[in-house]
C-alpha atoms as a PDB file:
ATOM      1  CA  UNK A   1       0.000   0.000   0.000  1.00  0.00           C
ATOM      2  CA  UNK A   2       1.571   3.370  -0.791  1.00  0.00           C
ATOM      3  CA  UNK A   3       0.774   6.779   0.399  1.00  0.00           C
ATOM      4  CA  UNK A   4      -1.290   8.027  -1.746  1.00  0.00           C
ATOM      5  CA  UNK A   5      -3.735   5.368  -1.382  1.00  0.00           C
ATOM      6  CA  UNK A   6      -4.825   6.492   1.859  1.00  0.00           C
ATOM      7  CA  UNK A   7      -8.591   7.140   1.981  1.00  0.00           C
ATOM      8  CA  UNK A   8     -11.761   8.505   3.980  1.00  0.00           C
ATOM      9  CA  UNK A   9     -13.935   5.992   2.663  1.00  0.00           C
ATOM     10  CA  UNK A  10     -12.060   3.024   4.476  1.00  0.00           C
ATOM     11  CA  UNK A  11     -11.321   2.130   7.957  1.00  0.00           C
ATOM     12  CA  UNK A  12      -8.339   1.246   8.910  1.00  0.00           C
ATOM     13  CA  UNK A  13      -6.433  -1.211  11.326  1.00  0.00           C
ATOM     14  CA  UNK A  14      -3.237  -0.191  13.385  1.00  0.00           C
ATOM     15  CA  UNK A  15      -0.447  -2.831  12.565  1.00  0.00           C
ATOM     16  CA  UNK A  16       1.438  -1.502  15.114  1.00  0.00           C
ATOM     17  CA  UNK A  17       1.425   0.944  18.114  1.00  0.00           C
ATOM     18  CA  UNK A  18       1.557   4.533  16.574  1.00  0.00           C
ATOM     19  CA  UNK A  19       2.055   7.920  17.886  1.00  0.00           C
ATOM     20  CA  UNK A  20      -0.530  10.740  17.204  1.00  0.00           C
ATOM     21  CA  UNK A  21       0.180  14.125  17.588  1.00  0.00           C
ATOM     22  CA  UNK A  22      -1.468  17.571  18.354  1.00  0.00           C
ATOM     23  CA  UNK A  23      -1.065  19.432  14.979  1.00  0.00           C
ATOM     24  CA  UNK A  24       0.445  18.566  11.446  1.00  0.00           C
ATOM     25  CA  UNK A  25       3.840  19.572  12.053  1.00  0.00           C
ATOM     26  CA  UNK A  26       4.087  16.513  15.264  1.00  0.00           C
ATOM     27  CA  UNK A  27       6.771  17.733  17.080  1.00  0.00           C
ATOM     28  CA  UNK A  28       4.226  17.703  20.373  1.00  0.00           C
ATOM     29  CA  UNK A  29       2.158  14.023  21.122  1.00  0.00           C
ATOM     30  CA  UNK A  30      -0.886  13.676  21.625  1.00  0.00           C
ATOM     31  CA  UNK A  31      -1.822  10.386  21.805  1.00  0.00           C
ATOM     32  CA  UNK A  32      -0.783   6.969  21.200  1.00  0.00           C
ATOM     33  CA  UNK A  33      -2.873   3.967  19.192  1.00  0.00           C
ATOM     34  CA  UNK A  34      -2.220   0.619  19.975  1.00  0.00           C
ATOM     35  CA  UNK A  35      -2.149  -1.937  17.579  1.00  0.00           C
ATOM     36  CA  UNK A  36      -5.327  -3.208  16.939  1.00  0.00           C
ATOM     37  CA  UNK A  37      -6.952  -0.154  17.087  1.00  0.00           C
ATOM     38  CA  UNK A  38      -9.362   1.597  14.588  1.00  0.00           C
ATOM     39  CA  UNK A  39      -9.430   4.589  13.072  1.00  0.00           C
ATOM     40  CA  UNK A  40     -10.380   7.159  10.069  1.00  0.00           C
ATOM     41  CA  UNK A  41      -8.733   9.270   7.630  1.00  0.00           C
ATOM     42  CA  UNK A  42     -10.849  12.771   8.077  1.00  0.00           C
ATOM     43  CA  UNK A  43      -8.525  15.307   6.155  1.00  0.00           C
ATOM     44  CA  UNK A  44      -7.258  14.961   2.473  1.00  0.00           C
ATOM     45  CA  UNK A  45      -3.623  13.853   2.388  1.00  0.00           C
ATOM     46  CA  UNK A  46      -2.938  17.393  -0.004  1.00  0.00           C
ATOM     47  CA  UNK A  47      -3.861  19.780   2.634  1.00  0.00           C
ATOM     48  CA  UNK A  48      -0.469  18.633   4.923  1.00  0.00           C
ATOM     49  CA  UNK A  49       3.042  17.687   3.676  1.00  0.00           C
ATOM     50  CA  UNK A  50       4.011  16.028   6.853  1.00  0.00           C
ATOM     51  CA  UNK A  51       1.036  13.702   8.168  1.00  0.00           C
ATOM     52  CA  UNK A  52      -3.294  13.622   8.068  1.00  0.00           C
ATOM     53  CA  UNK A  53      -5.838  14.082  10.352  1.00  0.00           C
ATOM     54  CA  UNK A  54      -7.256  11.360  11.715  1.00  0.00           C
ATOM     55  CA  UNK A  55      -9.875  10.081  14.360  1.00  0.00           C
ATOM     56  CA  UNK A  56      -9.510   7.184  16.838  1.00  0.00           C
ATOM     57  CA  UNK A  57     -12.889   5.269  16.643  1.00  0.00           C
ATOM     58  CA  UNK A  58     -12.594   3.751  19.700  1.00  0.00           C
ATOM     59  CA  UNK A  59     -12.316   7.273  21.730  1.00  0.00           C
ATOM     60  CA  UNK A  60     -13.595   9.542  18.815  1.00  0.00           C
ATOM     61  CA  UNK A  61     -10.154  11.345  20.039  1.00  0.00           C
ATOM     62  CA  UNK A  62      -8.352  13.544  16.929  1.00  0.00           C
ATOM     63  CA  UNK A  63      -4.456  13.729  15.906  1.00  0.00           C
ATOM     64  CA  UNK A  64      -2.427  13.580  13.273  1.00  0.00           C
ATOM     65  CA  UNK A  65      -0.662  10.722  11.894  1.00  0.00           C
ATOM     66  CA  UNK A  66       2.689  11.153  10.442  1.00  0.00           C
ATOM     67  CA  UNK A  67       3.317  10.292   6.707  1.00  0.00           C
ATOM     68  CA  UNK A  68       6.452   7.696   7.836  1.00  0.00           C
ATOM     69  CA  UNK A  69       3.770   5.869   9.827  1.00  0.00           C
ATOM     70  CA  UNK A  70       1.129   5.522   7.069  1.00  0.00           C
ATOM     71  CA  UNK A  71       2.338   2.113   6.450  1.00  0.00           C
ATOM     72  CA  UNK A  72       1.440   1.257   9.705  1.00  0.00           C
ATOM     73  CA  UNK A  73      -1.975   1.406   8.936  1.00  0.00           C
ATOM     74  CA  UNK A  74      -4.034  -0.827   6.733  1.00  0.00           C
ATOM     75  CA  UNK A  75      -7.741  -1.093   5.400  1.00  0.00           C
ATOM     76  CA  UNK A  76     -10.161  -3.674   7.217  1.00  0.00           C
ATOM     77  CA  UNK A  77     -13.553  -4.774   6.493  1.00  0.00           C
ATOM     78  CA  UNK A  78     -14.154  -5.206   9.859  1.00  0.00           C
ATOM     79  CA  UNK A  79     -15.696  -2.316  11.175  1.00  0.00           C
ATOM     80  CA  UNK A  80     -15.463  -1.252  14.911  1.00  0.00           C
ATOM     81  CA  UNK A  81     -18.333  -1.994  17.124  1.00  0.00           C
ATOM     82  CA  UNK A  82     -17.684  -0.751  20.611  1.00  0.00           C
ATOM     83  CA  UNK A  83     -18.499  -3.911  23.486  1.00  0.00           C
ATOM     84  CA  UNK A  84     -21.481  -2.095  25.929  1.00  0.00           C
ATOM     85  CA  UNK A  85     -20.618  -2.500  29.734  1.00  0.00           C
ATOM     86  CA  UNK A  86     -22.862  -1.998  32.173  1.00  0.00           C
ATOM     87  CA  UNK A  87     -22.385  -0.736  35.607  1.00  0.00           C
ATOM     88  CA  UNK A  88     -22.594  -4.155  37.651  1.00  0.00           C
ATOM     89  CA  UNK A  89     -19.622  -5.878  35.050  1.00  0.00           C
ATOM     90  CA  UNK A  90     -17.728  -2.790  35.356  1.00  0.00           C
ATOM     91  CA  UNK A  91     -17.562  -3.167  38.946  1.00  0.00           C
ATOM     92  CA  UNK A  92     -16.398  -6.464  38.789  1.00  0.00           C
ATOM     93  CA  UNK A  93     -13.369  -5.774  36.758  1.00  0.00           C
ATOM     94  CA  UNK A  94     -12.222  -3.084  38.592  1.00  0.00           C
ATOM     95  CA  UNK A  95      -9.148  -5.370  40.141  1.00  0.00           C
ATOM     96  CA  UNK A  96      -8.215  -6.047  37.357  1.00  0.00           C
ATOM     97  CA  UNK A  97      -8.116  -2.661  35.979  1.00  0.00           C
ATOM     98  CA  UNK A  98      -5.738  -1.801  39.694  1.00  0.00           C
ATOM     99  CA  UNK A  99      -3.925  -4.901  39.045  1.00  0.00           C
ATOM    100  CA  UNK A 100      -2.985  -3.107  35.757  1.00  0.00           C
ATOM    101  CA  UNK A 101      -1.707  -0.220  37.187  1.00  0.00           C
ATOM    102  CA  UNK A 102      -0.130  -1.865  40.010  1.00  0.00           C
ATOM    103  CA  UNK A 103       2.619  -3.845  37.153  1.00  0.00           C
ATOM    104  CA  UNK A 104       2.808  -0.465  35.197  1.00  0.00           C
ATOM    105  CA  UNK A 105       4.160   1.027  38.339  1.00  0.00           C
ATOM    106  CA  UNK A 106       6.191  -1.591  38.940  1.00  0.00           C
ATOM    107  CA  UNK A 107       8.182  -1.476  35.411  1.00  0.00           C
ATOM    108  CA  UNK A 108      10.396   0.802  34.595  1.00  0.00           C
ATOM    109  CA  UNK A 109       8.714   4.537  33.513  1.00  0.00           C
ATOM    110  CA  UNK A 110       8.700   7.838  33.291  1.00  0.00           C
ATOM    111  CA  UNK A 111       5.732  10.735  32.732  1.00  0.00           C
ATOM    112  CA  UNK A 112       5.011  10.753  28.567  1.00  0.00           C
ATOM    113  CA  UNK A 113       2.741  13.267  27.784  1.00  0.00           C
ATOM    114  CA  UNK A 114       0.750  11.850  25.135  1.00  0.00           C
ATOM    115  CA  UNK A 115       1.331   8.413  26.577  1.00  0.00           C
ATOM    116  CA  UNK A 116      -0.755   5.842  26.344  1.00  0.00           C
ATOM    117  CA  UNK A 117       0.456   2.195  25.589  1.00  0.00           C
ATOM    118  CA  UNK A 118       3.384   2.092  28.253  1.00  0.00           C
ATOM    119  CA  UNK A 119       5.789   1.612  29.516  1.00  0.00           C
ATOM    120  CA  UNK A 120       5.060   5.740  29.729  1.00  0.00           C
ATOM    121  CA  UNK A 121       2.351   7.308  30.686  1.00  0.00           C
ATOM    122  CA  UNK A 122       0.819  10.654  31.418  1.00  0.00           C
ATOM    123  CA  UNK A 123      -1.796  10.734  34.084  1.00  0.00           C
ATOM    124  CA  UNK A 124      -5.316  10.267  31.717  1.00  0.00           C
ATOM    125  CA  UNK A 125      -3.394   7.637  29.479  1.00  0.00           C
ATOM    126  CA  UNK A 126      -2.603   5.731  32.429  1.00  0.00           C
ATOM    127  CA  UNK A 127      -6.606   5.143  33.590  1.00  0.00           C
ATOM    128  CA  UNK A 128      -7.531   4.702  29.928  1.00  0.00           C
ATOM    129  CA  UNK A 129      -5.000   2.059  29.621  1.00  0.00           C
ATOM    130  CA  UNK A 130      -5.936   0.758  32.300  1.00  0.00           C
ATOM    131  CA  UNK A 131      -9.374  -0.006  31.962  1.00  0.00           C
ATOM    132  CA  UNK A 132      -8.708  -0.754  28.260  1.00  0.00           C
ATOM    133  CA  UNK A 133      -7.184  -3.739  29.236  1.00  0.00           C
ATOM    134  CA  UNK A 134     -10.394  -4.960  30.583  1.00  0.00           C
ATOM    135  CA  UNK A 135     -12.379  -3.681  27.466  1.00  0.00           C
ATOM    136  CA  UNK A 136     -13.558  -0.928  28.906  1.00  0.00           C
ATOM    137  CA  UNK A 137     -12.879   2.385  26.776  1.00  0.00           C
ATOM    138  CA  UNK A 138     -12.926   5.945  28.550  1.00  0.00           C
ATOM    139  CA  UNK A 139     -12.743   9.372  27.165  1.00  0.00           C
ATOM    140  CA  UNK A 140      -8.804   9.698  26.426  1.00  0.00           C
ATOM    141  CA  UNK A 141      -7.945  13.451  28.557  1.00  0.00           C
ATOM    142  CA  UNK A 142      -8.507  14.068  32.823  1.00  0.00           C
ATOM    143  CA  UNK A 143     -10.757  16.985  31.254  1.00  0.00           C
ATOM    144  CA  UNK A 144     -13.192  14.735  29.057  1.00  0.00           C
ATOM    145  CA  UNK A 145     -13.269  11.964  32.096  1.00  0.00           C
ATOM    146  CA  UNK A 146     -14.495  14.007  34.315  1.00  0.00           C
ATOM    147  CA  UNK A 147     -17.649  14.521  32.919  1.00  0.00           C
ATOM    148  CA  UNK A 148     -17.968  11.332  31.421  1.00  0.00           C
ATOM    149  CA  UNK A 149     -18.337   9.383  34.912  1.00  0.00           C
ATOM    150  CA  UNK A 150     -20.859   9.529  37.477  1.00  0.00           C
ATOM    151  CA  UNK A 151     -20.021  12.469  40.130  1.00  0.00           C
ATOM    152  CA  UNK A 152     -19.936  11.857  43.611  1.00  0.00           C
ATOM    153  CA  UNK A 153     -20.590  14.446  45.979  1.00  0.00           C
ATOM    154  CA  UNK A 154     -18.080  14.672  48.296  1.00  0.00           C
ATOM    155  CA  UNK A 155     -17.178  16.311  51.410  1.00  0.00           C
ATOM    156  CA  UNK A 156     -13.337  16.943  51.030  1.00  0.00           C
ATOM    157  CA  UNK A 157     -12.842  16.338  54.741  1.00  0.00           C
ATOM    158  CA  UNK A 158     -14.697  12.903  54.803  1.00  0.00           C
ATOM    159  CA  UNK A 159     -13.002  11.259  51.600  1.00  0.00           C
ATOM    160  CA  UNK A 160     -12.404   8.090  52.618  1.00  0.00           C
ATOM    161  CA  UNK A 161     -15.971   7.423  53.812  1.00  0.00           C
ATOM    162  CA  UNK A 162     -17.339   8.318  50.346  1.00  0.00           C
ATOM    163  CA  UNK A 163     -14.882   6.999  47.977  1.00  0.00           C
ATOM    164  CA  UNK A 164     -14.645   3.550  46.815  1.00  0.00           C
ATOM    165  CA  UNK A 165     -11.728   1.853  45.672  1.00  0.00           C
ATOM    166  CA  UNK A 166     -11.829   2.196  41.817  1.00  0.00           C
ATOM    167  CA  UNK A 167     -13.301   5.562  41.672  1.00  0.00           C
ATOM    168  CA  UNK A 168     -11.522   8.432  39.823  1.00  0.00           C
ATOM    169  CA  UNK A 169      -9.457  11.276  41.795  1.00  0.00           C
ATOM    170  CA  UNK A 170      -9.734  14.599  39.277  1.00  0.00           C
ATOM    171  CA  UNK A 171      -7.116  17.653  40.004  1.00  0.00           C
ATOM    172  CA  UNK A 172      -6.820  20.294  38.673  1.00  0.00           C
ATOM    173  CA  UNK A 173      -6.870  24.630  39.337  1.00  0.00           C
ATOM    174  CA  UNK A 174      -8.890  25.627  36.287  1.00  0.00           C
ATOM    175  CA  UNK A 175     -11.710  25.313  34.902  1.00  0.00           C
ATOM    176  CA  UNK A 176     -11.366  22.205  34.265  1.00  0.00           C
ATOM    177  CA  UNK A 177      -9.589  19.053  35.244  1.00  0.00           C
ATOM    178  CA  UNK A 178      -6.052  18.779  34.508  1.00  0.00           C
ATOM    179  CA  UNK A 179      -4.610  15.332  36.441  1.00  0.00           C
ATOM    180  CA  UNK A 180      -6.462  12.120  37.283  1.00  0.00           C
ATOM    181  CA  UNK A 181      -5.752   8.945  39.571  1.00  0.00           C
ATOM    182  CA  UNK A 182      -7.425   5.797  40.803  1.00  0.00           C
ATOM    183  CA  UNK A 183      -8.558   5.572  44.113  1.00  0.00           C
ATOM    184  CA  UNK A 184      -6.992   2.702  45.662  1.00  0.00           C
ATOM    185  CA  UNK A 185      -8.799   2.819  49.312  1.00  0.00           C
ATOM    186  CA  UNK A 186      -7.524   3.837  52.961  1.00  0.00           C
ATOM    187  CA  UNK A 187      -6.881   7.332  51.388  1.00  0.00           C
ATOM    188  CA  UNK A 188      -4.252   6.116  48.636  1.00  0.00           C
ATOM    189  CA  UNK A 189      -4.747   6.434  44.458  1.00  0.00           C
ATOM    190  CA  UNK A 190      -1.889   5.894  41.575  1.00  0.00           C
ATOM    191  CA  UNK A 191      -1.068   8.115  39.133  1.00  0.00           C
ATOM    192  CA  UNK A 192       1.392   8.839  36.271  1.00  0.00           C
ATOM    193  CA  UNK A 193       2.998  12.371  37.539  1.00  0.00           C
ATOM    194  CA  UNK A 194       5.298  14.364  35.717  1.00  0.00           C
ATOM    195  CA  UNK A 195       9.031  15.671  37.033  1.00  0.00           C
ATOM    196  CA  UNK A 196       8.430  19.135  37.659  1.00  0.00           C
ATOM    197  CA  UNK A 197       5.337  18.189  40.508  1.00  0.00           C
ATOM    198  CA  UNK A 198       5.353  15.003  40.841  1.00  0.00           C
ATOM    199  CA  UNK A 199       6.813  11.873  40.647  1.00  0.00           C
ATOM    200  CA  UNK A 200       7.913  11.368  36.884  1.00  0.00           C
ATOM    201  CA  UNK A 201       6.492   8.124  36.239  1.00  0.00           C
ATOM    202  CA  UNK A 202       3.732   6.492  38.300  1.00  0.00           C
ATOM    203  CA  UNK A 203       3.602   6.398  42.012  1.00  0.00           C
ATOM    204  CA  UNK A 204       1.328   6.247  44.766  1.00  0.00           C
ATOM    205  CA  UNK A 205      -0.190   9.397  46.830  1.00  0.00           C
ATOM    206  CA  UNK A 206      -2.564   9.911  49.478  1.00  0.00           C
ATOM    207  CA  UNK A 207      -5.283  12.559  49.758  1.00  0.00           C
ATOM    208  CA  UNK A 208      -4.184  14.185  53.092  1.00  0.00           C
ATOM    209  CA  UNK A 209      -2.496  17.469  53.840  1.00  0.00           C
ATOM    210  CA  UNK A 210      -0.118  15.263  56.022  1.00  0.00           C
ATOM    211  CA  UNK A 211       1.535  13.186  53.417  1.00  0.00           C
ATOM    212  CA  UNK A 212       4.567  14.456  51.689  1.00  0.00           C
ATOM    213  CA  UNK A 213       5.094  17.353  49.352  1.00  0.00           C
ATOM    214  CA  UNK A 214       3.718  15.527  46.245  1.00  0.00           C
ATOM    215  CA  UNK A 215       0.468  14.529  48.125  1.00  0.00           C
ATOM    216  CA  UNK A 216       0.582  17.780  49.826  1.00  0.00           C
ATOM    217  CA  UNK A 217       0.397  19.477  46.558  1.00  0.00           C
ATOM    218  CA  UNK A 218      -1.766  17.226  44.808  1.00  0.00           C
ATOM    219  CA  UNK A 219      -4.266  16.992  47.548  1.00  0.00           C
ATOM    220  CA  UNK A 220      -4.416  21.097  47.412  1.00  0.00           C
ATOM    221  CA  UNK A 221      -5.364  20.598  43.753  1.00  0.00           C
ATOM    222  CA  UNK A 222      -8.000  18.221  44.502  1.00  0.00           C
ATOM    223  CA  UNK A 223     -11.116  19.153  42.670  1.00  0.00           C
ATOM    224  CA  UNK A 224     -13.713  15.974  41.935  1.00  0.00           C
ATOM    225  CA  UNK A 225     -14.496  12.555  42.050  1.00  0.00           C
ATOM    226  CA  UNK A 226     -16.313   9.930  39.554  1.00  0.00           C
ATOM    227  CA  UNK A 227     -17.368   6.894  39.309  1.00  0.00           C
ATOM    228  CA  UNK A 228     -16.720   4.766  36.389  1.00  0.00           C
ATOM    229  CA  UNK A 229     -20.943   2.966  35.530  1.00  0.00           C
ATOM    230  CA  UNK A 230     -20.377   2.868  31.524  1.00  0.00           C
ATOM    231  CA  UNK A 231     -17.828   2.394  29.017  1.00  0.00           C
ATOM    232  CA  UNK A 232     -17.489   4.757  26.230  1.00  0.00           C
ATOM    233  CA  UNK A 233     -19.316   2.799  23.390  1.00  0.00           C
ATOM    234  CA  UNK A 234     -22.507   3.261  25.138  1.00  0.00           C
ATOM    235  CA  UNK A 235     -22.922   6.509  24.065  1.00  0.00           C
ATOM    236  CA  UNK A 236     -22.272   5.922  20.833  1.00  0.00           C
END
């Protein structure tokens, strides 16, 4: 298959894992596909020298692929169909979706932004990953996860009498969410932090204002918690 061959009337299969970035000149990432995954062409290959837009099916989550990685890519008939989970089998895959997390930690990293199919992470790629490896798709950023799952109303002071192990931790001093971790129980989550205010690479905290700087920092952040009761398909 050659470049030019490249088309919006097909979809088409990742051969390998791939990295998508945030405009057409990719010097920044974005995001990273997996082999296996799915995705469109949504932007003639003319209107960029260097790569094409494209959309993840399995997220809905735009980048742009770089031309050296179009033969990476090939046409299937198969066309995606995203698995529907419901809250109650959610639940009980949720330690499996910690065990995940628990052997990413546990292998060498560091803090990708962008990073999504390890050994490197950043903090939203991490939880999508994880849960991914279970079947279950989330929205790929903190920001779009946030929303996605089912809010829990929270007194800040009472945490670990509300939270549940599995939930979502959201951080964050905008208007939005910026960072996200799993709750782990006892006052704990793991996340993929980066080296300037974290950890670089994933690590455990603890939502107190008596743990160490990281936690102390993070936990001043602290904005939400969700719950995780449907996978992304079922929106779809």
């Amino acid at each position: 298959m050659t470049n030019y061959e490249l088309s919006n009337t097909f979809e088409y299969e990742c051969q390998a894992n791939i990295n998508i970035y945030e405009s057409d000149k990719c010097d920044s990432l974005a995001t990273q596909a997996a082999g296996g995954r799915h995705l469109r062409i949504i932007q003639s290959q003319e209107k960029s020298p260097n790569a094409v837009m494209v959309k993840l099916l399995e997220d809905d989550y735009l980048g742009w692929l770089l031309n050296k990685d179009f033969d990476k890519i090939q046409p299937t008939p198969t066309v995606y169909e995203p698995h529907i989970f419901n809250e109650v089998e959610i639940k009980d895959k949720l330690p499996e979706v910690i065990a995940f997390t628990y052997k990413a930690m546990n292998t060498p990293n560091y803090y990708l932004w962008g990073g999504t199919v390890g050994p490197n992470y950043d903090c939203s790629g991490l939880i999508q990953a994880a849960f991914v490896s279970v079947g279950i798709w989330l929205p790929r950023d903190a920001h779009q996860q946030e929303p996605f799952c089912q809010k829990i109303s929270l007194d800040k002071y009472q945490l670990n009498n509300q939270l549940i192990v599995g939930d979502l931790v959201f951080f964050g001093t905008g208007e939005k969410a910026d960072h996200v971790g799993l709750y782990l129980g006892e006052g704990r989550y793991i996340h993929s932090s980066g080296k300037s205010q974290g950890r670089n690479g994933i690590g455990i905290d603890v939502l107190s204002e008596v743990g160490d700087e990281v936690s102390q920092r993070y936990y001043q952040q602290f904005r939400s918690a969700a719950r995780v009761v449907r996978s992304y398909g079922n929106i779809k």
